[in-house]
Protein backbone atom coordinates (compact mmCIF):
# COMPACT_ATOMS: atom_id res chain seq x y z
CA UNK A 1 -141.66 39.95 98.29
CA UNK A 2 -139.80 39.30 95.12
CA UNK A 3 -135.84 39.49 94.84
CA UNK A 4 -134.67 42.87 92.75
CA UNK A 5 -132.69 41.49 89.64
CA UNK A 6 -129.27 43.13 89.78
CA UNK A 7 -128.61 44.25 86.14
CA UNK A 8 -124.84 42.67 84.94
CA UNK A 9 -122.24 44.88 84.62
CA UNK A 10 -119.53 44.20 81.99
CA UNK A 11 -116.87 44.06 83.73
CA UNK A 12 -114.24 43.41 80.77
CA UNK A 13 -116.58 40.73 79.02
CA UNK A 14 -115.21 41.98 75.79
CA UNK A 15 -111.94 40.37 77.06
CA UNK A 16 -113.50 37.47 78.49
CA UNK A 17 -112.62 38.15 81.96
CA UNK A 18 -115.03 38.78 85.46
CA UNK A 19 -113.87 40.44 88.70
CA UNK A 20 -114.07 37.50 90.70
CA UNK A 21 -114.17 38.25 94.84
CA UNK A 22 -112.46 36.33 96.79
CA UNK A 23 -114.96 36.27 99.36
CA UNK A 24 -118.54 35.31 98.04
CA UNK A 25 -121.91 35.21 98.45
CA UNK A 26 -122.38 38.57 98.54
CA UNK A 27 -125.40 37.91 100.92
CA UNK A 28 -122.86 36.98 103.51
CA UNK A 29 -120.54 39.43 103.36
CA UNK A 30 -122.79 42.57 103.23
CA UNK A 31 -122.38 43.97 106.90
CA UNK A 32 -120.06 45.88 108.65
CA UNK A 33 -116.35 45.03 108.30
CA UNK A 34 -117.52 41.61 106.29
CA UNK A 35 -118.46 43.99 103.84
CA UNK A 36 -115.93 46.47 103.43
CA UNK A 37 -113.47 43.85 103.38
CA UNK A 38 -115.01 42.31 100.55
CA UNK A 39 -115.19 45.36 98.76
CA UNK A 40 -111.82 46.54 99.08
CA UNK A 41 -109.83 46.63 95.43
CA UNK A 42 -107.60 43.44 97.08
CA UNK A 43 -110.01 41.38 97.33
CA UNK A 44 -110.73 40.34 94.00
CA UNK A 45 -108.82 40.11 90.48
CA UNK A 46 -110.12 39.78 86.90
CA UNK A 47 -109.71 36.41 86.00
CA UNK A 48 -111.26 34.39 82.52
CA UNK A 49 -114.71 33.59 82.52
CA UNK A 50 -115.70 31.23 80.76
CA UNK A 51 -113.13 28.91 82.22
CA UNK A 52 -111.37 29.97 85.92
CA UNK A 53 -114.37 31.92 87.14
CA UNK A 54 -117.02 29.24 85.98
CA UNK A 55 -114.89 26.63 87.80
CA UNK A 56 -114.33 28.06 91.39
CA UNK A 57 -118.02 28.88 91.50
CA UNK A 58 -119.28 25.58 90.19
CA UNK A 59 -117.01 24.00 93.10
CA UNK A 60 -117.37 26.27 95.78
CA UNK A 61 -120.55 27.46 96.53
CA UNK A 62 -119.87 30.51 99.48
CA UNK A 63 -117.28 30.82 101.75
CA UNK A 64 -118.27 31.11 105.01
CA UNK A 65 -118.25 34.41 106.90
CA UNK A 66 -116.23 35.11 110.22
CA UNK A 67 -117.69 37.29 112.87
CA UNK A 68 -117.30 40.52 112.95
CA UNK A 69 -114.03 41.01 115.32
CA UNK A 70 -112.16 38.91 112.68
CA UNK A 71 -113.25 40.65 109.70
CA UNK A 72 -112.26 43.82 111.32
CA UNK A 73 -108.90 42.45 112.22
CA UNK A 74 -108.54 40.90 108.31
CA UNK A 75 -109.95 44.72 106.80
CA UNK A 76 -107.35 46.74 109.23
CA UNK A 77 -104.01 44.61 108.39
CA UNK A 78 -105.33 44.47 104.47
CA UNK A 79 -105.06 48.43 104.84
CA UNK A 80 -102.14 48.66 107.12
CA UNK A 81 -99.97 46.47 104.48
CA UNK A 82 -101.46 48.51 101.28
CA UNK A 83 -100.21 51.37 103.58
CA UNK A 84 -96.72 50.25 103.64
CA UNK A 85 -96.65 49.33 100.17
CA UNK A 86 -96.29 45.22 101.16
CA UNK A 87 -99.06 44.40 99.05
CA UNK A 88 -99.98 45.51 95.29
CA UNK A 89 -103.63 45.89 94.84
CA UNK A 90 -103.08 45.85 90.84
CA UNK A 91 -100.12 43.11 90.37
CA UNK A 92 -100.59 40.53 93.24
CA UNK A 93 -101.67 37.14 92.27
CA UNK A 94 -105.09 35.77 93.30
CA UNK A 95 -102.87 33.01 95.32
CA UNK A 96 -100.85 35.97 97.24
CA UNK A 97 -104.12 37.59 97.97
CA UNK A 98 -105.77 34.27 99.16
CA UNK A 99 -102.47 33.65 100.97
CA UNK A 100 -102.55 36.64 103.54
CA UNK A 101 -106.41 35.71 104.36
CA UNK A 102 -105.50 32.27 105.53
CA UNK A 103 -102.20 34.03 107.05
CA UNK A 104 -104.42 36.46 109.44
CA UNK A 105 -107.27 33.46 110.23
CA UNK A 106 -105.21 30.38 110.14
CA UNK A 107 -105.56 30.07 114.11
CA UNK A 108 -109.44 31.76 114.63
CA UNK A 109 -111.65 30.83 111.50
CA UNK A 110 -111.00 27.09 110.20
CA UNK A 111 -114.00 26.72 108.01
CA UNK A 112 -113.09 30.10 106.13
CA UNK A 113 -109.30 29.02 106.01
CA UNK A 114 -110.24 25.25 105.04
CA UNK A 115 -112.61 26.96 102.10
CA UNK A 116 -109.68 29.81 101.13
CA UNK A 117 -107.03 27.10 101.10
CA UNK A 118 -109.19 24.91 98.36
CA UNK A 119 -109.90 28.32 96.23
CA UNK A 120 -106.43 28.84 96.23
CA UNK A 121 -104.95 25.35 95.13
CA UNK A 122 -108.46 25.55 92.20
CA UNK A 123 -106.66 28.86 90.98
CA UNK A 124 -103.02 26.99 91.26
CA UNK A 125 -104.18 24.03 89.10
CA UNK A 126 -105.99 25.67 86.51
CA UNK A 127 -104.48 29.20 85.61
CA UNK A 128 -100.58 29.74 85.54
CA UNK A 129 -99.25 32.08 87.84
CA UNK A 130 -102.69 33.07 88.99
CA UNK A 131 -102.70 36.54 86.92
């Protein structure tokens, strides 16, 4: 059976920036809490195109997927700190977004940490301030 082409959305193009998730493929993250995480408003941030977004996805290809228990764990504190107003799902930088992933999994997922921790220092090198 052929795969259904997903039509592009322009998602700012006009300004030259994508939303670009954090956590990618979307193939692995489409179950359960994996999803919803991925889909919540912090995880992503419009960021350029044609330079940023072009270079974290030539250089990283997916990051990898916890199990389910730790995605739930990740998706509950994500909404517990929105909650309380300790993190800003509009103003935080793609590096203080990264940064609390690879807070809650440093000890329990070190493939997705190891893969979070190079997004993060890709965004630090090549766009100031991470906006």
């Amino acid at each position: 059976m052929a795969k259904k082409k997903r039509k592009k959305r322009g998602n700012s193009s006009r300004y030259g920036k994508d939303f670009h998730h954090l956590l990618y493929q979307r193939r692995h993250w489409s179950q359960g809490y994996a999803r919803a995480l991925r889909n919540h408003p912090y995880m992503g941030k419009m960021i350029p195109r044609d330079s940023l977004h072009s270079l974290i996805h030539s250089k990283i290809h997916d990051i990898p997927c916890p199990n389910g228990r730790e995605c739930r764990m990740a998706y509950e504190e994500v909404v517990r700190r929105e909650r309380e107003g300790l993190i800003d799902v509009v103003h935080d930088s793609c590096e203080q977004r990264l940064d609390l992933l690879i807070e809650i999994w440093e000890d329990k997922c070190p493939a997705t940490v190891a893969v979070l921790k190079w997004q993060r220092d890709l965004i630090a090198k090549n766009y100031k301030g991470g906006e």
